[in-house]
PDB file of N, CA and C in Angstrom:
ATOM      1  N   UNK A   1      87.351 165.673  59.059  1.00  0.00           N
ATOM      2  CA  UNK A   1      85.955 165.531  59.386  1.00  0.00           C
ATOM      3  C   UNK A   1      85.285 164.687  58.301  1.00  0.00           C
ATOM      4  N   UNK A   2      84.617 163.789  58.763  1.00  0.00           N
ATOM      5  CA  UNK A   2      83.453 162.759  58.194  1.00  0.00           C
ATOM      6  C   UNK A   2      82.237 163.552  57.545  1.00  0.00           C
ATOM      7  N   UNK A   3      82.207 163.905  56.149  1.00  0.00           N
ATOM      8  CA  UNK A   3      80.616 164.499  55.752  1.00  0.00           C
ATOM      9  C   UNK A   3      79.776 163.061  55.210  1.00  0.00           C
ATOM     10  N   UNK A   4      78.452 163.097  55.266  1.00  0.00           N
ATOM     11  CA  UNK A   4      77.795 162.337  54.962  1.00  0.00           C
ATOM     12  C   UNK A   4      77.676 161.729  53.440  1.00  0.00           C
ATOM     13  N   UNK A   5      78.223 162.203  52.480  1.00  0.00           N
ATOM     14  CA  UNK A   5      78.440 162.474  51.385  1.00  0.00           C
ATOM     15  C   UNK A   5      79.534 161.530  51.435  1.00  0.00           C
ATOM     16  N   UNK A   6      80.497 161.699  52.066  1.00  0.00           N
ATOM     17  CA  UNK A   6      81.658 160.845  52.001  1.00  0.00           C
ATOM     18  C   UNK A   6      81.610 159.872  52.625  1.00  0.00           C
ATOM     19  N   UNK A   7      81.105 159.259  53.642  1.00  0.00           N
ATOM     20  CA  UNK A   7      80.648 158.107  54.334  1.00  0.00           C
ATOM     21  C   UNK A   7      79.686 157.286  53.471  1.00  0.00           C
ATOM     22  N   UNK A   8      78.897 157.853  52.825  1.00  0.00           N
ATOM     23  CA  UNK A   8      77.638 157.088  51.793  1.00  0.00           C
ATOM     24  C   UNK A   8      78.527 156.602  50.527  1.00  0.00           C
ATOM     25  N   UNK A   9      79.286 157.322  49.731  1.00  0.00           N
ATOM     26  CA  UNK A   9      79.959 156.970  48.582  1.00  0.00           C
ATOM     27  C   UNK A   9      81.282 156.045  48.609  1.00  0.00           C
ATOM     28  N   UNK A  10      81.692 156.399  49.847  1.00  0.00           N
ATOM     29  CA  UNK A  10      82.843 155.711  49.815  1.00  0.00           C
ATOM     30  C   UNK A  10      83.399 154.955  51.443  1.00  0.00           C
ATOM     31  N   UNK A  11      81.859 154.323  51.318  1.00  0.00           N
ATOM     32  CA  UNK A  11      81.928 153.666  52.756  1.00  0.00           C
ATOM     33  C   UNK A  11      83.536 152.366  53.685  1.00  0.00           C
ATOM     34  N   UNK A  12      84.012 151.594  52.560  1.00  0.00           N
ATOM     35  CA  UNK A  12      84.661 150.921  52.602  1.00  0.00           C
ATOM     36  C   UNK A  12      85.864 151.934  53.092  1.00  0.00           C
ATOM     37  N   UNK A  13      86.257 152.748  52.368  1.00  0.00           N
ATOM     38  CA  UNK A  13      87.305 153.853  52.531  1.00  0.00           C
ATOM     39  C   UNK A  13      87.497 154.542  53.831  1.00  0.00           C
ATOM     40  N   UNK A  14      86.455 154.939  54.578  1.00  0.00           N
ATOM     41  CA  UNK A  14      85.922 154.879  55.761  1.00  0.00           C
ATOM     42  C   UNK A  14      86.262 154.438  56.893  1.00  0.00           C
ATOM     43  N   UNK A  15      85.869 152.936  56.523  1.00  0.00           N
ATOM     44  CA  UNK A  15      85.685 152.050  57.659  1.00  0.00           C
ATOM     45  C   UNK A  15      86.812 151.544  57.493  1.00  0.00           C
ATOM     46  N   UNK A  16      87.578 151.556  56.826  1.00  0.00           N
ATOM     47  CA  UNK A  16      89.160 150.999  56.982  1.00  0.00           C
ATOM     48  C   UNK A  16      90.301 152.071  57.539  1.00  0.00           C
ATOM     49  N   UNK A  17      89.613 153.544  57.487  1.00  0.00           N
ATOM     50  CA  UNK A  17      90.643 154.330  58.440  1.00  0.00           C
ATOM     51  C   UNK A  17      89.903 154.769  60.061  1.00  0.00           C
ATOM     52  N   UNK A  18      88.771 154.512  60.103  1.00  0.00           N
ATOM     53  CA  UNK A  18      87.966 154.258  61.440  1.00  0.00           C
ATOM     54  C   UNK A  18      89.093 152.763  62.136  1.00  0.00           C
ATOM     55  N   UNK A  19      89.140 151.581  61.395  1.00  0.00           N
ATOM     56  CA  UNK A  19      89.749 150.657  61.991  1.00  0.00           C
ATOM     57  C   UNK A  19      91.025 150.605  62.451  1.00  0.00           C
ATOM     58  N   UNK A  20      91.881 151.646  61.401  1.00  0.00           N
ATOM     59  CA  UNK A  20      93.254 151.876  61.312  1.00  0.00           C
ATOM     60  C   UNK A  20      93.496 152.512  62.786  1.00  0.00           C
ATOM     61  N   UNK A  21      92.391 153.202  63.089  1.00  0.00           N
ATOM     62  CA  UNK A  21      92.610 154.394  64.808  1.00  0.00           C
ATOM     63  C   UNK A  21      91.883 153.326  65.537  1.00  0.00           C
ATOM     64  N   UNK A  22      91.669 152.101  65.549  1.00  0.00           N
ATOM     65  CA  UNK A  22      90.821 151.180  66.516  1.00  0.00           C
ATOM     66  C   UNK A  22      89.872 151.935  67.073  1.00  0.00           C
ATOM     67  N   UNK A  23      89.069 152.567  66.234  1.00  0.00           N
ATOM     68  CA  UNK A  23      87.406 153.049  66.632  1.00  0.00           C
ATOM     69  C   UNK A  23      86.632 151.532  66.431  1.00  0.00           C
ATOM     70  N   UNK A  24      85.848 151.380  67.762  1.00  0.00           N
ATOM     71  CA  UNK A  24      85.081 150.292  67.939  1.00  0.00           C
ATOM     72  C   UNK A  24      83.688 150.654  67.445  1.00  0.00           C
ATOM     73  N   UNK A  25      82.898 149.557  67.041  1.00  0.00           N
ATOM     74  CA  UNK A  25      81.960 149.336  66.460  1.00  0.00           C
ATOM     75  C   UNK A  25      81.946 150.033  65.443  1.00  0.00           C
ATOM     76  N   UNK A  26      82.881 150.723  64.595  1.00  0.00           N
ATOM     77  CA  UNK A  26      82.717 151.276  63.343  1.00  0.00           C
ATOM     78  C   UNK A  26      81.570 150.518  62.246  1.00  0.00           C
ATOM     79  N   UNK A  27      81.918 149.500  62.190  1.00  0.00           N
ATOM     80  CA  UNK A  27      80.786 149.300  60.704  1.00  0.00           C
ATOM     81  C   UNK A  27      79.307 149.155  61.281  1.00  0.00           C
ATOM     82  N   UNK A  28      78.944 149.260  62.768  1.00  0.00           N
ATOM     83  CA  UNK A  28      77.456 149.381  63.272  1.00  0.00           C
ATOM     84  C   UNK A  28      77.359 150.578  63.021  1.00  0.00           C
ATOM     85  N   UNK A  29      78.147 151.528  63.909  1.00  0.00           N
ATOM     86  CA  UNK A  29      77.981 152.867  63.563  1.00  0.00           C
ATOM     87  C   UNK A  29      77.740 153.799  62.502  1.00  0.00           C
ATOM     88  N   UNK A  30      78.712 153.496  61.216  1.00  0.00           N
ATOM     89  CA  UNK A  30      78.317 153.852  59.836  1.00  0.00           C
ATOM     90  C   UNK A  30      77.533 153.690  59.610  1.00  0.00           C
ATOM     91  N   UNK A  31      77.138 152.078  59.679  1.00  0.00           N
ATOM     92  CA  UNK A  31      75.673 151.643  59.377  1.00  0.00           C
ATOM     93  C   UNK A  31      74.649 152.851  59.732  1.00  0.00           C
ATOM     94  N   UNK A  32      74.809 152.843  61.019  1.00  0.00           N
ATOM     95  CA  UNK A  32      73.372 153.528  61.659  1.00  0.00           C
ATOM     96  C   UNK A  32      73.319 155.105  61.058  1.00  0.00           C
ATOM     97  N   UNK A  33      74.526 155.603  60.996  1.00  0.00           N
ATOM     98  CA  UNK A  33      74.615 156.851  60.170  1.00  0.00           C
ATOM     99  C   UNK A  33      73.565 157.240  58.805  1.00  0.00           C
ATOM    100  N   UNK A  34      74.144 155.742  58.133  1.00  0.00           N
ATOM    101  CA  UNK A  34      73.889 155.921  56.738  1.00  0.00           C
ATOM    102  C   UNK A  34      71.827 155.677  56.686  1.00  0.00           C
ATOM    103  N   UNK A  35      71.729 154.692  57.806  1.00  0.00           N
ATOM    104  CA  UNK A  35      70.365 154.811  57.903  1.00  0.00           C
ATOM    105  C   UNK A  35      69.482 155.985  58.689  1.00  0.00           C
ATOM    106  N   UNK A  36      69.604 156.382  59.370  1.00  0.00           N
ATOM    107  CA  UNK A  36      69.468 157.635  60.112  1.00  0.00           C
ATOM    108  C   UNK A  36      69.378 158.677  58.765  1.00  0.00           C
ATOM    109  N   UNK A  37      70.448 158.951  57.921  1.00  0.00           N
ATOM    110  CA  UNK A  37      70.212 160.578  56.935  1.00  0.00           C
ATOM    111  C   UNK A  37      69.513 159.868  55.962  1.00  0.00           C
ATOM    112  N   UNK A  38      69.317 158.171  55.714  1.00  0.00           N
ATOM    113  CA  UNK A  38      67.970 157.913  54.653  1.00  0.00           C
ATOM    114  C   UNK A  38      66.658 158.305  55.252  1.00  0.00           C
ATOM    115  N   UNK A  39      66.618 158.139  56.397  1.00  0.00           N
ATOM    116  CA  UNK A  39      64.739 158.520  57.167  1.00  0.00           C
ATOM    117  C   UNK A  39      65.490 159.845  57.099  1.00  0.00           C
ATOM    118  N   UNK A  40      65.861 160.378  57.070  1.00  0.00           N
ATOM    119  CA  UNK A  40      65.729 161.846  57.293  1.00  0.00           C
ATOM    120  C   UNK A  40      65.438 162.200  55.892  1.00  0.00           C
ATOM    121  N   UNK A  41      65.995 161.689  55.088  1.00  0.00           N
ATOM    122  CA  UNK A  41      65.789 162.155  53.494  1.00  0.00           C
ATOM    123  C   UNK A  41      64.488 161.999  52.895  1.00  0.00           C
ATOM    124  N   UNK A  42      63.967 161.065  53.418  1.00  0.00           N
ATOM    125  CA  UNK A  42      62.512 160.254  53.195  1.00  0.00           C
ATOM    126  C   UNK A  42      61.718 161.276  53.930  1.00  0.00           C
ATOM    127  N   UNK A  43      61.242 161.854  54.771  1.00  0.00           N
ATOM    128  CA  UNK A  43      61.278 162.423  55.918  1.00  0.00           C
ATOM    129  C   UNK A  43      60.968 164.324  55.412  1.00  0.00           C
ATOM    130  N   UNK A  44      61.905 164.617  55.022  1.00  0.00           N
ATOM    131  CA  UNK A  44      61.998 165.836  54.233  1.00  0.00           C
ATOM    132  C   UNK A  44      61.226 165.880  52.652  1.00  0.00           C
ATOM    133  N   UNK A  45      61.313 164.768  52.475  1.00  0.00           N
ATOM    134  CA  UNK A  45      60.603 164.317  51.128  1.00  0.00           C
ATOM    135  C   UNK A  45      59.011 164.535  50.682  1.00  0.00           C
ATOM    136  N   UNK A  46      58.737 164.025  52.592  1.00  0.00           N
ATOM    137  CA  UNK A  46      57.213 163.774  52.277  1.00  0.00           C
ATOM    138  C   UNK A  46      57.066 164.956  52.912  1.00  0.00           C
ATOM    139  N   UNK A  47      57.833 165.568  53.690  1.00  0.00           N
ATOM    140  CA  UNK A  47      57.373 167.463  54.792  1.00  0.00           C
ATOM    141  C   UNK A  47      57.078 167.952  53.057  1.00  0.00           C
ATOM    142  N   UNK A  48      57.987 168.080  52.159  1.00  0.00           N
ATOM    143  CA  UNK A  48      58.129 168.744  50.729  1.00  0.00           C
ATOM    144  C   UNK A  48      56.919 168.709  50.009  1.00  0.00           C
ATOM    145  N   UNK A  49      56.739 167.176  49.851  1.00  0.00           N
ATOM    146  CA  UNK A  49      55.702 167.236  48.810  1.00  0.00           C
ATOM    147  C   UNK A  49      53.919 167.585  49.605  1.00  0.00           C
ATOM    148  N   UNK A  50      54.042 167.209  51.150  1.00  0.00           N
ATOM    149  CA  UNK A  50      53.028 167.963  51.998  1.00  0.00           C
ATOM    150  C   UNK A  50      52.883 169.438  51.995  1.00  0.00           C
ATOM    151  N   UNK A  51      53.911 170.380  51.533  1.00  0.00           N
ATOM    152  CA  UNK A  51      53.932 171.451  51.462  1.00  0.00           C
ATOM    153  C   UNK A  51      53.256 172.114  50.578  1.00  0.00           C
ATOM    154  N   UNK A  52      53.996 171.332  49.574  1.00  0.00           N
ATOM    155  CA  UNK A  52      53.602 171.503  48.310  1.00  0.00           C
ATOM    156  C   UNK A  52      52.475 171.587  47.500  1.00  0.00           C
ATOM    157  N   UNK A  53      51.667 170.225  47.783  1.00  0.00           N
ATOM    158  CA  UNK A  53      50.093 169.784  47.675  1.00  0.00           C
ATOM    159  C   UNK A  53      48.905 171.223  48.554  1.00  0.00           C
ATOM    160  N   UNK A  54      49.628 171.499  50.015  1.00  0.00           N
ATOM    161  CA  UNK A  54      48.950 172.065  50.804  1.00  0.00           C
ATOM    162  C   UNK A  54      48.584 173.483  49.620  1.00  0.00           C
ATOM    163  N   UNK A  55      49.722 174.274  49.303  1.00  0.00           N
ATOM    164  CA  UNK A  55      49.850 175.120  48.374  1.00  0.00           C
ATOM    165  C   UNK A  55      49.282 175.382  47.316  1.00  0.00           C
ATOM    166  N   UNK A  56      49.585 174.293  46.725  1.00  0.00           N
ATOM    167  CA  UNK A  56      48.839 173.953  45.520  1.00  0.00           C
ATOM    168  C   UNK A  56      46.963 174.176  45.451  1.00  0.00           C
ATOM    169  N   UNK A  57      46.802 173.460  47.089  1.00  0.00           N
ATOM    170  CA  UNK A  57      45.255 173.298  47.135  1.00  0.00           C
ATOM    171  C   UNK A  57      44.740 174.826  47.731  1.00  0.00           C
ATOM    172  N   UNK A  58      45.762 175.748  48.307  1.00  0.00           N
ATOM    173  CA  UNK A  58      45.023 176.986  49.268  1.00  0.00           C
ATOM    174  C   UNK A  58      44.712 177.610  47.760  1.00  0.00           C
ATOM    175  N   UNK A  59      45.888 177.716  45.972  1.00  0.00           N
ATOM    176  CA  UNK A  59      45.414 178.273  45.432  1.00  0.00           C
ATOM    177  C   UNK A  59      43.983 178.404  44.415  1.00  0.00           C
ATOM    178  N   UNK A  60      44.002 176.787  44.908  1.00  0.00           N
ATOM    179  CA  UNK A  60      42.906 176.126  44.508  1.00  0.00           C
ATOM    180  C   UNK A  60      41.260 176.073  45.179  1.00  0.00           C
ATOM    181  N   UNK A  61      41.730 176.546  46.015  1.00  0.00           N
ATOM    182  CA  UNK A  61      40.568 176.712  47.486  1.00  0.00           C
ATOM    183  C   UNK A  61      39.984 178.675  47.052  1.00  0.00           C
ATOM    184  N   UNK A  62      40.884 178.897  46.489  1.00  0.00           N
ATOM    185  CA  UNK A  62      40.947 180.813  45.934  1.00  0.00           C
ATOM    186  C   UNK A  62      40.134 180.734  44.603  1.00  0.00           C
ATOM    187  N   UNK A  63      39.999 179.861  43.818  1.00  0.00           N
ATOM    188  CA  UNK A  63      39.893 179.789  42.398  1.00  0.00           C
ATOM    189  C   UNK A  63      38.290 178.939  43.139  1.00  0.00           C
ATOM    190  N   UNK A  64      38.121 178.040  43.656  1.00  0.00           N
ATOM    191  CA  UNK A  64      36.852 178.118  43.984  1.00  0.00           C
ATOM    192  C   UNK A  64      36.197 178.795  44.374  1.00  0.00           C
ATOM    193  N   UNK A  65      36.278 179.768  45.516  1.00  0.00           N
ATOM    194  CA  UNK A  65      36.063 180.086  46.061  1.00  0.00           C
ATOM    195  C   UNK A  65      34.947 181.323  45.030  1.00  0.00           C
ATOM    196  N   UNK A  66      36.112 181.667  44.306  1.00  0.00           N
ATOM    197  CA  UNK A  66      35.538 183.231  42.979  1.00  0.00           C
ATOM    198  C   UNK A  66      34.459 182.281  42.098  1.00  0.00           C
ATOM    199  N   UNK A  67      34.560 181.195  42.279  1.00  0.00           N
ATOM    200  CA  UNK A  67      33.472 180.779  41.045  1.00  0.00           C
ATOM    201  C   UNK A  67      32.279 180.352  42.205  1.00  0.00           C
ATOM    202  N   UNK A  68      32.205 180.520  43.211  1.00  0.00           N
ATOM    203  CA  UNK A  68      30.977 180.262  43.674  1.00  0.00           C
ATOM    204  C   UNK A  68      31.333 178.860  44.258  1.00  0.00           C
ATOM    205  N   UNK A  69      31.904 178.169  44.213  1.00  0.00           N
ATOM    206  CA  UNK A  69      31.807 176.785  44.759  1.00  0.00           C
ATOM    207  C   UNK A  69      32.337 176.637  46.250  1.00  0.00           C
ATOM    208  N   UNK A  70      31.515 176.959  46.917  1.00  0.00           N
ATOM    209  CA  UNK A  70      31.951 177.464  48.489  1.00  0.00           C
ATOM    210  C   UNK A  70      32.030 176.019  49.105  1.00  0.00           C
ATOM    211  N   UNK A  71      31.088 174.716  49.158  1.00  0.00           N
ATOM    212  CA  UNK A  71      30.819 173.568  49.353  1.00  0.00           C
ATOM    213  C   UNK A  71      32.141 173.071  49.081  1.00  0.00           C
ATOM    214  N   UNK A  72      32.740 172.583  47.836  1.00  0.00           N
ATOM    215  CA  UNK A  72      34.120 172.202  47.520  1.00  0.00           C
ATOM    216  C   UNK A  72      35.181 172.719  48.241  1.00  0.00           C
ATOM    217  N   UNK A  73      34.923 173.820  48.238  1.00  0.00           N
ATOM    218  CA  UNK A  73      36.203 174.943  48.699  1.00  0.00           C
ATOM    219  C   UNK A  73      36.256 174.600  50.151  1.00  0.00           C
ATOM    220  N   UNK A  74      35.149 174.636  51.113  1.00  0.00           N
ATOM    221  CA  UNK A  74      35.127 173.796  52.438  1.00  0.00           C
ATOM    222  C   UNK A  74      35.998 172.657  52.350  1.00  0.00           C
ATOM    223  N   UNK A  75      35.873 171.227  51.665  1.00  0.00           N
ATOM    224  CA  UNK A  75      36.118 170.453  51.774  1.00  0.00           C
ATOM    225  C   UNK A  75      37.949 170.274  51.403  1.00  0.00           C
ATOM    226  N   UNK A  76      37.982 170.804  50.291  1.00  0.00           N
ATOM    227  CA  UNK A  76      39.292 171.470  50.281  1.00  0.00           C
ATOM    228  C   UNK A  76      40.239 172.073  51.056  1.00  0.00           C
ATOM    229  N   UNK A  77      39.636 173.040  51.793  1.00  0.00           N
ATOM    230  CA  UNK A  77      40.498 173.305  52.969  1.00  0.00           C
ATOM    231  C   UNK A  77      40.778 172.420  54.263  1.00  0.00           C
ATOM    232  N   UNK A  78      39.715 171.610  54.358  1.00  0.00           N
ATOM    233  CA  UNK A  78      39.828 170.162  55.636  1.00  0.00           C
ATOM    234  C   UNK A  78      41.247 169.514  54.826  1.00  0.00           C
ATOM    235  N   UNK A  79      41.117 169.129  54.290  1.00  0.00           N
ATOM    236  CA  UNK A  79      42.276 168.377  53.408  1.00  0.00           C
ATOM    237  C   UNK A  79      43.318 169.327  53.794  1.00  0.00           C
ATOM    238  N   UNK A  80      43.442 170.451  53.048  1.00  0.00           N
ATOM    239  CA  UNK A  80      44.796 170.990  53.843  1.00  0.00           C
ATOM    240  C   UNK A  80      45.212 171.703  54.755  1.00  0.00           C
ATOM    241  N   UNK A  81      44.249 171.509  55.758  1.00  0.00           N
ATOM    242  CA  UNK A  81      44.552 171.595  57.360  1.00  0.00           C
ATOM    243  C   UNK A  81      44.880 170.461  57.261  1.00  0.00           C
ATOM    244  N   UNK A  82      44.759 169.038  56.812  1.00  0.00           N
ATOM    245  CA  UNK A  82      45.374 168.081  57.383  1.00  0.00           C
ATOM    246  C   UNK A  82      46.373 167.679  57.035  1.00  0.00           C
ATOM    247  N   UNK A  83      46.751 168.359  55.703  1.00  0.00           N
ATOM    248  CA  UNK A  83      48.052 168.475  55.019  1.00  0.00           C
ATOM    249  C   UNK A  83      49.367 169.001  55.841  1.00  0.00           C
ATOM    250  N   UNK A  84      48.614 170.390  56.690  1.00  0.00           N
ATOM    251  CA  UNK A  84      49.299 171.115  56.879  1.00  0.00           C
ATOM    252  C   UNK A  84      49.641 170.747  58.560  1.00  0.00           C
ATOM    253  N   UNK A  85      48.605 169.721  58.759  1.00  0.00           N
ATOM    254  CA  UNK A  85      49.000 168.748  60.229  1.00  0.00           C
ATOM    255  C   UNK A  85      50.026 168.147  60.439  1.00  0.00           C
ATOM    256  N   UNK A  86      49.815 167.471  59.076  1.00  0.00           N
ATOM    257  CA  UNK A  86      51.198 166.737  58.197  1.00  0.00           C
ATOM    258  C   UNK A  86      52.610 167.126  58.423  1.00  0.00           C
ATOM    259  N   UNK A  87      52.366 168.185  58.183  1.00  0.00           N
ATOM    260  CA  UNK A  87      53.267 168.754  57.344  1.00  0.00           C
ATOM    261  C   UNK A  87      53.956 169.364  58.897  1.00  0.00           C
ATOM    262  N   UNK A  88      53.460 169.473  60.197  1.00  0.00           N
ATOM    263  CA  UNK A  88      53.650 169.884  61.236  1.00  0.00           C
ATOM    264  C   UNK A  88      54.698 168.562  62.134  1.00  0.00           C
ATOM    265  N   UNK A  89      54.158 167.621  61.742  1.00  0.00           N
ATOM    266  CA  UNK A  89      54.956 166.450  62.249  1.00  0.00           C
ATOM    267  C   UNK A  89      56.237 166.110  61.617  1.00  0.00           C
ATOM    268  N   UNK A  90      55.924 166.393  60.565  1.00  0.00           N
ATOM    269  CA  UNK A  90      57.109 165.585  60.129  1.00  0.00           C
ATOM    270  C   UNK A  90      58.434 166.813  60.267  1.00  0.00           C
ATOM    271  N   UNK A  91      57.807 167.645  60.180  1.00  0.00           N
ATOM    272  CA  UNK A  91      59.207 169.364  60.774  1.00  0.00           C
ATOM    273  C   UNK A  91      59.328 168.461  62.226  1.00  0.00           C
ATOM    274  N   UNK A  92      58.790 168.378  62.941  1.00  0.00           N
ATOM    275  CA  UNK A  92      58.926 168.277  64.504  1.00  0.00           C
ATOM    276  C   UNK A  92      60.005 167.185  64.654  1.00  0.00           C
ATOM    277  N   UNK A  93      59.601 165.792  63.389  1.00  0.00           N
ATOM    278  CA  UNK A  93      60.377 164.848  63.156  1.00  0.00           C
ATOM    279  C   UNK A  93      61.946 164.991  62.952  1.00  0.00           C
ATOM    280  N   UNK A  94      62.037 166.032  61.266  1.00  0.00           N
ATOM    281  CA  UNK A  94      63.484 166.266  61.417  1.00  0.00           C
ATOM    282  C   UNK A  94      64.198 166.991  62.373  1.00  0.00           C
ATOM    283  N   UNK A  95      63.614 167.309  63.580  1.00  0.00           N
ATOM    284  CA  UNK A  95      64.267 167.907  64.410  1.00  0.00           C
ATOM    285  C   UNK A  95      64.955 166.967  65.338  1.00  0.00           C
ATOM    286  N   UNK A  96      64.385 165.809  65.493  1.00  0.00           N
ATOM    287  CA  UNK A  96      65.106 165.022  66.535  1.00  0.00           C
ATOM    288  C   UNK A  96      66.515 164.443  65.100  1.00  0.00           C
ATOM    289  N   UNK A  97      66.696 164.598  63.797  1.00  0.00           N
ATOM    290  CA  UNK A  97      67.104 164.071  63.325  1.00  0.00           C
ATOM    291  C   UNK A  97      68.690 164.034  63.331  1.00  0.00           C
TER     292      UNK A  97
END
């Protein structure tokens, strides 16, 4: 079995025993492999750091909230509802992945 790990590092290695069994279009196919788990990596990257920020800001939306700054704290939470919109697509995304 082909892991992605081993197709990315040692692509040449690969595609010369894909050829050896006359698998057709091998080096499109790898190709598309190797691009396919980069958007996915990219992809998971930004779901992560959308998560993350969202988090960051609900504890931050808490810490306003006790000091009275209710106005900020509104505006704060629009932001991460839209974070967390974000953050809804791009899950939906790695699913077709």
């Amino acid at each position: 079995m082909l892991t992605i790990q081993l197709i990315k590092e040692q692509t040449d290695l690969v595609l010369t025993g894909l050829k050896k069994k006359n698998f057709k279009d091998a080096d499109s196919l790898i190709q598309s492999v190797i691009e396919i788990d980069t958007k996915r990596r990219e992809t998971q990257r930004e779901m992560d750091d959308a998560n993350a920020l969202a988090n960051q800001n609900a504890k931050q939306i808490g810490v306003m909230m006790q000091q009275g700054q209710k106005d900020a704290a509104e505006g704060l939470k629009k932001s991460t509802a839209d974070l967390k919109g974000r953050s809804k697509q791009l899950s939906d995304l790695l699913q077709n992945y």
